[in-house]
PDB file of N, CA and C in Angstrom:
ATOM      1  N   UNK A   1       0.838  -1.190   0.000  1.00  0.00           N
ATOM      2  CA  UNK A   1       0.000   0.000   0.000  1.00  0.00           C
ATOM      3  C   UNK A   1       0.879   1.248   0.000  1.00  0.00           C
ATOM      4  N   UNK A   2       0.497   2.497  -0.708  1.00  0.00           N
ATOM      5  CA  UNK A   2       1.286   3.575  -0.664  1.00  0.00           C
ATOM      6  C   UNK A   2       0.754   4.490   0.809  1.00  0.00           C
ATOM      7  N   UNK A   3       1.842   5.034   0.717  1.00  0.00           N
ATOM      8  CA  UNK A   3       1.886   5.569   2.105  1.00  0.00           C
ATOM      9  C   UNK A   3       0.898   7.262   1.601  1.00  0.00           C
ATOM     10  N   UNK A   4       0.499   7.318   2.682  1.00  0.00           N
ATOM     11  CA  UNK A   4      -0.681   8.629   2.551  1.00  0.00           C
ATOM     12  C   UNK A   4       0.094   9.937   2.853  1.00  0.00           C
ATOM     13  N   UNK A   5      -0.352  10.700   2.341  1.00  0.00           N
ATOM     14  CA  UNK A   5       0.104  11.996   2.647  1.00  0.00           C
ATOM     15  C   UNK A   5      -0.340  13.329   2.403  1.00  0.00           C
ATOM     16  N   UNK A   6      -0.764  13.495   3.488  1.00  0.00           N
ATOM     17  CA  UNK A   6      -1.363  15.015   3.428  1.00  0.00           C
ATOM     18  C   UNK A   6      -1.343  16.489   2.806  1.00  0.00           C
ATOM     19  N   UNK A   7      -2.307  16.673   2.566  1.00  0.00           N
ATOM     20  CA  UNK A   7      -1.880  18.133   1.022  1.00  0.00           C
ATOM     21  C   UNK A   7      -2.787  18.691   0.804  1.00  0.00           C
ATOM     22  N   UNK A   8      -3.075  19.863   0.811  1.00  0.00           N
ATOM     23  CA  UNK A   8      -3.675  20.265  -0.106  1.00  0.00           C
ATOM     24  C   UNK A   8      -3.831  20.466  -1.322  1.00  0.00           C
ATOM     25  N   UNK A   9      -4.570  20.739  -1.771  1.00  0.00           N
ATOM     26  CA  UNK A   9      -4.244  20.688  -3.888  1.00  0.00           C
ATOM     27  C   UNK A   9      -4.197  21.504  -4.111  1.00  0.00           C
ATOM     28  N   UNK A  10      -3.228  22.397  -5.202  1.00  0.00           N
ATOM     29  CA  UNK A  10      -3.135  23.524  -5.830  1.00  0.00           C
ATOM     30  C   UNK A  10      -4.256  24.247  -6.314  1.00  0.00           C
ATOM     31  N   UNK A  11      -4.369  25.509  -6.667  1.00  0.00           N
ATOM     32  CA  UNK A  11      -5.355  26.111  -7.326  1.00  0.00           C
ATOM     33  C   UNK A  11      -5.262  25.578  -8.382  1.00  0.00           C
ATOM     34  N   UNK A  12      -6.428  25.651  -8.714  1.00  0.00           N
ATOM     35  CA  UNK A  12      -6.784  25.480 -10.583  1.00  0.00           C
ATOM     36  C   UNK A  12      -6.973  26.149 -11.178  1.00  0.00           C
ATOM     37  N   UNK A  13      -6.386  27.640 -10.933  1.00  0.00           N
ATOM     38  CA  UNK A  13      -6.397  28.625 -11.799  1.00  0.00           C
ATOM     39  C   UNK A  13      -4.722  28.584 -12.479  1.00  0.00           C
ATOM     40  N   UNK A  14      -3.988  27.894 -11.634  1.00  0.00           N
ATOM     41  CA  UNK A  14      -2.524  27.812 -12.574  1.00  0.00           C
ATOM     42  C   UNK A  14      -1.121  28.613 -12.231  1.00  0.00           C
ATOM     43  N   UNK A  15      -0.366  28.406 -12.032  1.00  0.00           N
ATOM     44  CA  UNK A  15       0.506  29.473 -11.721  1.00  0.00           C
ATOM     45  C   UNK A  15       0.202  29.808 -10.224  1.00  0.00           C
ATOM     46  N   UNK A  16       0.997  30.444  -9.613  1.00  0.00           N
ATOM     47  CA  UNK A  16       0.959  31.397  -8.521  1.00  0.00           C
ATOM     48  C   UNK A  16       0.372  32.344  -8.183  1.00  0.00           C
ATOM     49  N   UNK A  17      -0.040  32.363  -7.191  1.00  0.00           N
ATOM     50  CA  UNK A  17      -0.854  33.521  -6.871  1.00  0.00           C
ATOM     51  C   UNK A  17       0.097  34.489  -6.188  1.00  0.00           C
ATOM     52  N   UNK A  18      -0.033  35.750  -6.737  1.00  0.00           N
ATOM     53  CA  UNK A  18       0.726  37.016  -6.246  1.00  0.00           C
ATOM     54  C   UNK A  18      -0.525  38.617  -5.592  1.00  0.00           C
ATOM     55  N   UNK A  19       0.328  38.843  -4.799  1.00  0.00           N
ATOM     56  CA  UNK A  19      -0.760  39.669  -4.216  1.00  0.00           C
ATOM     57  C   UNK A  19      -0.179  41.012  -4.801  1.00  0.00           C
ATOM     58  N   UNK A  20      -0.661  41.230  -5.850  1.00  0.00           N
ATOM     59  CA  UNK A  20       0.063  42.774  -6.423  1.00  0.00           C
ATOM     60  C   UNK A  20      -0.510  43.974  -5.947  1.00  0.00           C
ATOM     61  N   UNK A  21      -1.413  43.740  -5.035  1.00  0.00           N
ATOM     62  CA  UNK A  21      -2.022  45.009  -4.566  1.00  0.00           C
ATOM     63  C   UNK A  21      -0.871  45.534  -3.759  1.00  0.00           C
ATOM     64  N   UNK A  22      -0.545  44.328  -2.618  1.00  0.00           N
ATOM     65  CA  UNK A  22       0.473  44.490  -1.278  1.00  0.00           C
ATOM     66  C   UNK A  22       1.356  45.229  -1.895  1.00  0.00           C
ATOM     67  N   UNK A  23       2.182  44.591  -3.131  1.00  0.00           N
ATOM     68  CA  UNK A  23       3.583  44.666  -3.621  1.00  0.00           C
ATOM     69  C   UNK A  23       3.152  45.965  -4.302  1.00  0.00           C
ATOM     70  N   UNK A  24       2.386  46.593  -4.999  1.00  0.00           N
ATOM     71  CA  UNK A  24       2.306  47.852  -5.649  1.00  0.00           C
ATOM     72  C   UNK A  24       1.910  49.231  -4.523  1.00  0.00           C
ATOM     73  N   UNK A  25       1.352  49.096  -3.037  1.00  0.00           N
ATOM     74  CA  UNK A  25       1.076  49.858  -2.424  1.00  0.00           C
ATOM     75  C   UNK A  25       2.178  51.135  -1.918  1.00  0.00           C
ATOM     76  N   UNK A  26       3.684  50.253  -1.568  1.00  0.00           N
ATOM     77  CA  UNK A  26       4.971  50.876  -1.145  1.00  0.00           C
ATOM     78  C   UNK A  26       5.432  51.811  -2.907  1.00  0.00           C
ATOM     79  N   UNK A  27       5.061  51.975  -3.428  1.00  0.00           N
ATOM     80  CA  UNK A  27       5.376  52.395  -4.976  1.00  0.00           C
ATOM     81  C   UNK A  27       4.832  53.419  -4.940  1.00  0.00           C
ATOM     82  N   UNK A  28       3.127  54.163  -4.526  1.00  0.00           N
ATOM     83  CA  UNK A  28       3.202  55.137  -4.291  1.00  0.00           C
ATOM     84  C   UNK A  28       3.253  56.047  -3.306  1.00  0.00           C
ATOM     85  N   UNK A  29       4.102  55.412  -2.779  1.00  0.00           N
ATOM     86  CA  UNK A  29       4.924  56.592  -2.041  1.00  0.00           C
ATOM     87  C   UNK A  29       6.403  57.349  -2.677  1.00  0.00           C
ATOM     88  N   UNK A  30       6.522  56.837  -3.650  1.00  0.00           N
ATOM     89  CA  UNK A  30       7.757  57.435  -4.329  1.00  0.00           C
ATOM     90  C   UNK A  30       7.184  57.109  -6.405  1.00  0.00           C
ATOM     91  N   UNK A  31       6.721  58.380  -6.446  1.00  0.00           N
ATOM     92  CA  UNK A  31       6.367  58.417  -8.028  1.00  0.00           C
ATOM     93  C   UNK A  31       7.166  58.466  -8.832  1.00  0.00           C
ATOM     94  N   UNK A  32       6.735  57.788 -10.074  1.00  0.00           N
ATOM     95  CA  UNK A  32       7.901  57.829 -11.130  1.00  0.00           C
ATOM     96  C   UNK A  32       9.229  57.051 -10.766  1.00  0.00           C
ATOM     97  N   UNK A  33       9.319  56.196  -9.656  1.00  0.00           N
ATOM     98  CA  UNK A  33      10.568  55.420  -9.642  1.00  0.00           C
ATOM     99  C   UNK A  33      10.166  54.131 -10.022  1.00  0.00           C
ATOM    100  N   UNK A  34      11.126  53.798 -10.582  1.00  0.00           N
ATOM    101  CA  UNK A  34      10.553  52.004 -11.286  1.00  0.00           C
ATOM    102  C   UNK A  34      11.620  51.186 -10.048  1.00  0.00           C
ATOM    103  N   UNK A  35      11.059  50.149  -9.987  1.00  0.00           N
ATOM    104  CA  UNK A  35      11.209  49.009  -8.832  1.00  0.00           C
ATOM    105  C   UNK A  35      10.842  47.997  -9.065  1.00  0.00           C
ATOM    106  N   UNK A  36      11.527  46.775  -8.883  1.00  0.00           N
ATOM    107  CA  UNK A  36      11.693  45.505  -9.328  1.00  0.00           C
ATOM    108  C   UNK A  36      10.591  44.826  -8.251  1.00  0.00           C
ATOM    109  N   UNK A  37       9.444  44.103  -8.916  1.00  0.00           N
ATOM    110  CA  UNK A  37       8.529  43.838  -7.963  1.00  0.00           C
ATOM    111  C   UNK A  37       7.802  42.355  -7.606  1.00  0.00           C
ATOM    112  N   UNK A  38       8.672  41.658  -8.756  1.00  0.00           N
ATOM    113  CA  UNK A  38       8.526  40.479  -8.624  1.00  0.00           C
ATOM    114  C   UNK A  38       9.026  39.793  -9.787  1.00  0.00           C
ATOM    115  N   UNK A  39      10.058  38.281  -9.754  1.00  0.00           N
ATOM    116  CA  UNK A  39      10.818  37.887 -10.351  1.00  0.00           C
ATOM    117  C   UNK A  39       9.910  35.982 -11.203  1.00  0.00           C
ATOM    118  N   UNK A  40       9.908  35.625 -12.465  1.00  0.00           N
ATOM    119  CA  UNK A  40       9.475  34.774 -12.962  1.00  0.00           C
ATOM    120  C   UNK A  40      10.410  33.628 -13.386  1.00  0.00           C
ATOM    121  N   UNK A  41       9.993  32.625 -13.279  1.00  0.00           N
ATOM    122  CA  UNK A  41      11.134  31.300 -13.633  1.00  0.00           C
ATOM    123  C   UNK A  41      11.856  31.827 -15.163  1.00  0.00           C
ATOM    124  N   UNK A  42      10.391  32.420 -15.830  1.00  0.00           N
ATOM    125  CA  UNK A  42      11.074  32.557 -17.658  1.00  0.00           C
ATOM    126  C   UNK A  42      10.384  33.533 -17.937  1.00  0.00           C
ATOM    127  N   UNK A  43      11.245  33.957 -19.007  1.00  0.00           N
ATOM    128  CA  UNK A  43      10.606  35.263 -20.096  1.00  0.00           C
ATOM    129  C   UNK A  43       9.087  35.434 -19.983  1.00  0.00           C
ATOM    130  N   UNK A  44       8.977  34.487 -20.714  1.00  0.00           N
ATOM    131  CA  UNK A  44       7.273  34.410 -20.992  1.00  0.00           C
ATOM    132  C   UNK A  44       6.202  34.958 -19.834  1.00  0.00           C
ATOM    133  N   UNK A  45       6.401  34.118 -19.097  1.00  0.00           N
ATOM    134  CA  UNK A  45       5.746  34.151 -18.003  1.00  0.00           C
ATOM    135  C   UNK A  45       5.971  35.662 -17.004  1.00  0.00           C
ATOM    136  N   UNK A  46       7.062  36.406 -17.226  1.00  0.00           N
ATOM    137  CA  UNK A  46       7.215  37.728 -16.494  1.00  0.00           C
ATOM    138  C   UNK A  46       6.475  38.754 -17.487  1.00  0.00           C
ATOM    139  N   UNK A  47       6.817  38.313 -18.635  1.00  0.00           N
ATOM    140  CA  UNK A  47       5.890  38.954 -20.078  1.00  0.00           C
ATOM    141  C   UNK A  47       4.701  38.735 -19.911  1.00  0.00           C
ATOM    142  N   UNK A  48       3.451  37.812 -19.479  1.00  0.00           N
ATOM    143  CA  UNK A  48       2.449  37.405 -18.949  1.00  0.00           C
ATOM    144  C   UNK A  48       1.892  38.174 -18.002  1.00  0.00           C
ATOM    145  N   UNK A  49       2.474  38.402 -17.050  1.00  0.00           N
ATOM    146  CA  UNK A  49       2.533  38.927 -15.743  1.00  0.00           C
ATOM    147  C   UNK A  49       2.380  40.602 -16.044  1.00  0.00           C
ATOM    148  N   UNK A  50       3.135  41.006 -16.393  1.00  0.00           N
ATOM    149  CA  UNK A  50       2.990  42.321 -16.384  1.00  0.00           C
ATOM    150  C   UNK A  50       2.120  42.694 -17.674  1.00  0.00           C
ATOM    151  N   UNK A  51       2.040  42.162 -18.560  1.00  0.00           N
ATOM    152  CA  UNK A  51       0.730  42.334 -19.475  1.00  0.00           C
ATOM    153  C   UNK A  51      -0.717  42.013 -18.706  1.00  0.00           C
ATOM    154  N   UNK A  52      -0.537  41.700 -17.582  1.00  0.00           N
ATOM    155  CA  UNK A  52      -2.119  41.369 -17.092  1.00  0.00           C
ATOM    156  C   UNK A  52      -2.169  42.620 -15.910  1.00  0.00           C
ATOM    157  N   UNK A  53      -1.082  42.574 -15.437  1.00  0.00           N
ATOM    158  CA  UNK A  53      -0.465  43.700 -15.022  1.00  0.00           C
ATOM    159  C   UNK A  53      -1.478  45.499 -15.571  1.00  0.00           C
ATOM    160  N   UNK A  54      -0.696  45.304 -16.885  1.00  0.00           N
ATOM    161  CA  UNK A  54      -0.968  46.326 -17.541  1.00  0.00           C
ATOM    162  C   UNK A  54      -2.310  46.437 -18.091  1.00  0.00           C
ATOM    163  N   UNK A  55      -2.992  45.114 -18.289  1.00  0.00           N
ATOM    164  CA  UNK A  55      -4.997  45.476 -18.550  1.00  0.00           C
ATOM    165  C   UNK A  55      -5.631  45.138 -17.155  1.00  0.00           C
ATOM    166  N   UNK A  56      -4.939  45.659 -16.251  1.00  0.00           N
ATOM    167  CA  UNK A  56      -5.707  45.392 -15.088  1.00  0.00           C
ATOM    168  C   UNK A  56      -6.192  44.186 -14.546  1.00  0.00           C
ATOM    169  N   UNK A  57      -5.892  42.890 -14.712  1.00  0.00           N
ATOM    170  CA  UNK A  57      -6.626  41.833 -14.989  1.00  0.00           C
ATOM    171  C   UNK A  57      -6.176  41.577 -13.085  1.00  0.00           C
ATOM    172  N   UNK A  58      -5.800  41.940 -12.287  1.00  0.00           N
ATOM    173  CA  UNK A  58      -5.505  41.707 -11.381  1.00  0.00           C
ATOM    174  C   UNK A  58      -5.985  43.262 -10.071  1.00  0.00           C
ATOM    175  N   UNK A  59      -6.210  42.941  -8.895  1.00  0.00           N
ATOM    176  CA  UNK A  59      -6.408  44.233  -8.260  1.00  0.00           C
ATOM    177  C   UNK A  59      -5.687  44.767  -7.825  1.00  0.00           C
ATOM    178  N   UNK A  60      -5.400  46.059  -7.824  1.00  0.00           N
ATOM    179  CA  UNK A  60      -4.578  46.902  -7.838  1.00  0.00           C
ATOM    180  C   UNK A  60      -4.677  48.297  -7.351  1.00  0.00           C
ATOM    181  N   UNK A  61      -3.901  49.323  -6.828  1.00  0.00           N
ATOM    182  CA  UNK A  61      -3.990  50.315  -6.105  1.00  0.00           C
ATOM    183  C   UNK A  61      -4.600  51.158  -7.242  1.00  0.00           C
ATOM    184  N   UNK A  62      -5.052  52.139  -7.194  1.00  0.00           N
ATOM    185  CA  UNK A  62      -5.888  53.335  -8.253  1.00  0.00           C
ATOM    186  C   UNK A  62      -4.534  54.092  -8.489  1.00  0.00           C
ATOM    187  N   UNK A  63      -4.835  54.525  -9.636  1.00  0.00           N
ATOM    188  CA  UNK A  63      -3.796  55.458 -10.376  1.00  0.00           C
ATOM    189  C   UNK A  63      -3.188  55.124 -11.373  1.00  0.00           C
ATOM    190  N   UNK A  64      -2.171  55.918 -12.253  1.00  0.00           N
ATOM    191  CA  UNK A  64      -1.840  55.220 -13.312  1.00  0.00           C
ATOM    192  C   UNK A  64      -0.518  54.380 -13.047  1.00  0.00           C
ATOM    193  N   UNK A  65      -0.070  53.686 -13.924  1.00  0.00           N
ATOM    194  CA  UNK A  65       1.142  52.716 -13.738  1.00  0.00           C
ATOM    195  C   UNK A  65       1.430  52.275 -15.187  1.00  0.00           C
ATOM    196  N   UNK A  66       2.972  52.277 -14.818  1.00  0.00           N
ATOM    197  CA  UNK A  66       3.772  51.325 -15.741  1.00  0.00           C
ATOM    198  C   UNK A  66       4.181  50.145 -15.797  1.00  0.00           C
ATOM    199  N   UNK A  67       4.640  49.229 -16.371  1.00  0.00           N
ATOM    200  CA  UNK A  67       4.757  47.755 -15.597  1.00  0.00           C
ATOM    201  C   UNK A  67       5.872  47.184 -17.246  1.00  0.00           C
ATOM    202  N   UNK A  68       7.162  46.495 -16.705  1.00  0.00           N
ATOM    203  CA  UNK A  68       7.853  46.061 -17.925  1.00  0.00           C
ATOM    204  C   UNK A  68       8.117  45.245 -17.365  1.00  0.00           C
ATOM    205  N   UNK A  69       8.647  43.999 -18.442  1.00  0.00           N
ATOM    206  CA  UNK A  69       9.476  43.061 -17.902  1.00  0.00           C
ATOM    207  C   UNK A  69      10.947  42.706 -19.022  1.00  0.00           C
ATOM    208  N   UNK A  70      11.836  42.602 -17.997  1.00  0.00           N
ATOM    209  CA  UNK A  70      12.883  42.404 -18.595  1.00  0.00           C
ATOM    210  C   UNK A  70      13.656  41.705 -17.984  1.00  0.00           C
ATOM    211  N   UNK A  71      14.608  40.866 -18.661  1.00  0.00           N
ATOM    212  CA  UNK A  71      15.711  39.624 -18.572  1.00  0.00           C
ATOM    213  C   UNK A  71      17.021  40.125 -18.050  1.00  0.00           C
ATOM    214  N   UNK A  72      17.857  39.890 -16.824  1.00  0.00           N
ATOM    215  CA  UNK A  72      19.089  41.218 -16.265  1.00  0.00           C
ATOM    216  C   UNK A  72      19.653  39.822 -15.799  1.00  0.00           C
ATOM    217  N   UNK A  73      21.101  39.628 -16.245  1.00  0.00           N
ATOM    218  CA  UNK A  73      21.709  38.502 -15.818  1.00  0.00           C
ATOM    219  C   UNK A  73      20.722  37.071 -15.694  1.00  0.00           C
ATOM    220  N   UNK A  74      19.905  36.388 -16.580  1.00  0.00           N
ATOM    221  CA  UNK A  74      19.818  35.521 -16.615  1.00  0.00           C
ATOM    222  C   UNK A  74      18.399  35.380 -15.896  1.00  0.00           C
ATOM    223  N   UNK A  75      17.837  36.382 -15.081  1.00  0.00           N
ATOM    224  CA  UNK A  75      16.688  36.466 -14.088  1.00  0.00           C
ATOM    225  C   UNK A  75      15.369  37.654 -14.810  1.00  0.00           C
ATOM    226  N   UNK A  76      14.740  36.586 -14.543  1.00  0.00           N
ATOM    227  CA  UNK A  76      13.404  37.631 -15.312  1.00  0.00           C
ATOM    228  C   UNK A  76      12.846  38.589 -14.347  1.00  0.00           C
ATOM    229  N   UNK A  77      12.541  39.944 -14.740  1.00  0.00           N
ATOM    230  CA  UNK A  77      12.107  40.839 -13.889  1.00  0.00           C
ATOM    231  C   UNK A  77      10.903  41.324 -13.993  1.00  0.00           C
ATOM    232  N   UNK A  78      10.238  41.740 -12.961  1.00  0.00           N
ATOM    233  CA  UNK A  78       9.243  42.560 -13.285  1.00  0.00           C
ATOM    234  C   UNK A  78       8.865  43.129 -12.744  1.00  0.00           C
ATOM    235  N   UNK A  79       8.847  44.982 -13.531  1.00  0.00           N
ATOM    236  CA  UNK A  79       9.118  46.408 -12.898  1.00  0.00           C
ATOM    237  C   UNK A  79       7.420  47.000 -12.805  1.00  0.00           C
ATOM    238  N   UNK A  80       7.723  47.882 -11.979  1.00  0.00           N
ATOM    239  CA  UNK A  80       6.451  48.829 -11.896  1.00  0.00           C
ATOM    240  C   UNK A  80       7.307  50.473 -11.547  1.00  0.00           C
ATOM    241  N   UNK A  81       6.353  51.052 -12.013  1.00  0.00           N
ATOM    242  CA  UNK A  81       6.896  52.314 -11.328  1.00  0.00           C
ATOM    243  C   UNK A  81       4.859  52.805 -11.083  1.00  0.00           C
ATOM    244  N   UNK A  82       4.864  54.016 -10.249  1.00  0.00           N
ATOM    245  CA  UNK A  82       3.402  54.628  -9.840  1.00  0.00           C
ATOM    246  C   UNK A  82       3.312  56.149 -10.800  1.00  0.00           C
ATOM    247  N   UNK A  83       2.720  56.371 -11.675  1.00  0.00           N
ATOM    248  CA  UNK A  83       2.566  57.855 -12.201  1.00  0.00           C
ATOM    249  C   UNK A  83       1.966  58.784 -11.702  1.00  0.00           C
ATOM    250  N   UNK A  84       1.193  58.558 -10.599  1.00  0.00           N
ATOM    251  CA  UNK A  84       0.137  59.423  -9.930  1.00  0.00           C
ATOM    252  C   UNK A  84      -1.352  59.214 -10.018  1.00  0.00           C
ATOM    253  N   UNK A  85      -2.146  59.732  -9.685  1.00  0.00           N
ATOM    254  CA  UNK A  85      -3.545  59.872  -9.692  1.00  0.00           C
ATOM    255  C   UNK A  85      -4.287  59.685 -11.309  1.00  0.00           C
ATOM    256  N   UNK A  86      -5.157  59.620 -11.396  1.00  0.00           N
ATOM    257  CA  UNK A  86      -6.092  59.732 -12.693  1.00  0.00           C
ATOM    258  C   UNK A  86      -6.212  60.722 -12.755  1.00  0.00           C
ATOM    259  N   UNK A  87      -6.206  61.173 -14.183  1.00  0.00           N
ATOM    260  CA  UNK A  87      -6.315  62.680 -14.229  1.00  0.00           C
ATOM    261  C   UNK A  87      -7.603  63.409 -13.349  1.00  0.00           C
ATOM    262  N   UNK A  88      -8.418  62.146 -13.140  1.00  0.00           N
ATOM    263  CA  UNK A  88      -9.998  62.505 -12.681  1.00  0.00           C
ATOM    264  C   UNK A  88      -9.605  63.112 -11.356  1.00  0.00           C
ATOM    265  N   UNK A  89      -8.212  63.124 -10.815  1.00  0.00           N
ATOM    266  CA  UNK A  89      -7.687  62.774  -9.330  1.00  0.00           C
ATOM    267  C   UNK A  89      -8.479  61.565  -8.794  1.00  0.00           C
ATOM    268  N   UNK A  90      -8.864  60.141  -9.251  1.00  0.00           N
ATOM    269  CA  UNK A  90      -8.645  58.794  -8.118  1.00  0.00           C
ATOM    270  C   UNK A  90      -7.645  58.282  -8.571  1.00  0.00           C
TER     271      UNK A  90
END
């Protein structure tokens, strides 16, 4: 008999769950600086990330934002910087 072992099961939405609200909150407090905000096994997937990033597909602090990802010694990155308010001011 195999031996049992306790677990929970992964989400079935795929991938990791990241709390980008947390990680984008410390950002505006300093506008216009870009900051490395979370790192991906591969290209793709940091490219993923900040494209969902960038249509909002995730919740997120109000205001506008930038979001890139790029490859720096071998490690995938992925930047944000905070632009400020909506022009509406939210």
């Amino acid at each position: 008999m195999t031996e049992i072992r306790w677990e929970n099961p992964p989400s079935t939405r795929g991938g990791r769950y990241t709390d980008w609200n947390a990680l984008l909150l410390p950002l505006m407090e300093q506008p216009n600086r870009w900051a490395i905000i979370a790192t991906r096994p591969t290209s793709m997937s940091a490219q993923s990330a900040a494209g969902g990033l960038r249509a909002k597909r995730s919740k997120m602090p109000p205001g506008r934002w930038e979001f890139a990802a790029r490859q720096v010694d071998g490690e995938h990155r992925i930047y944000a910087r905070y632009l400020g308010p909506h022009e509406d001011g939210a």
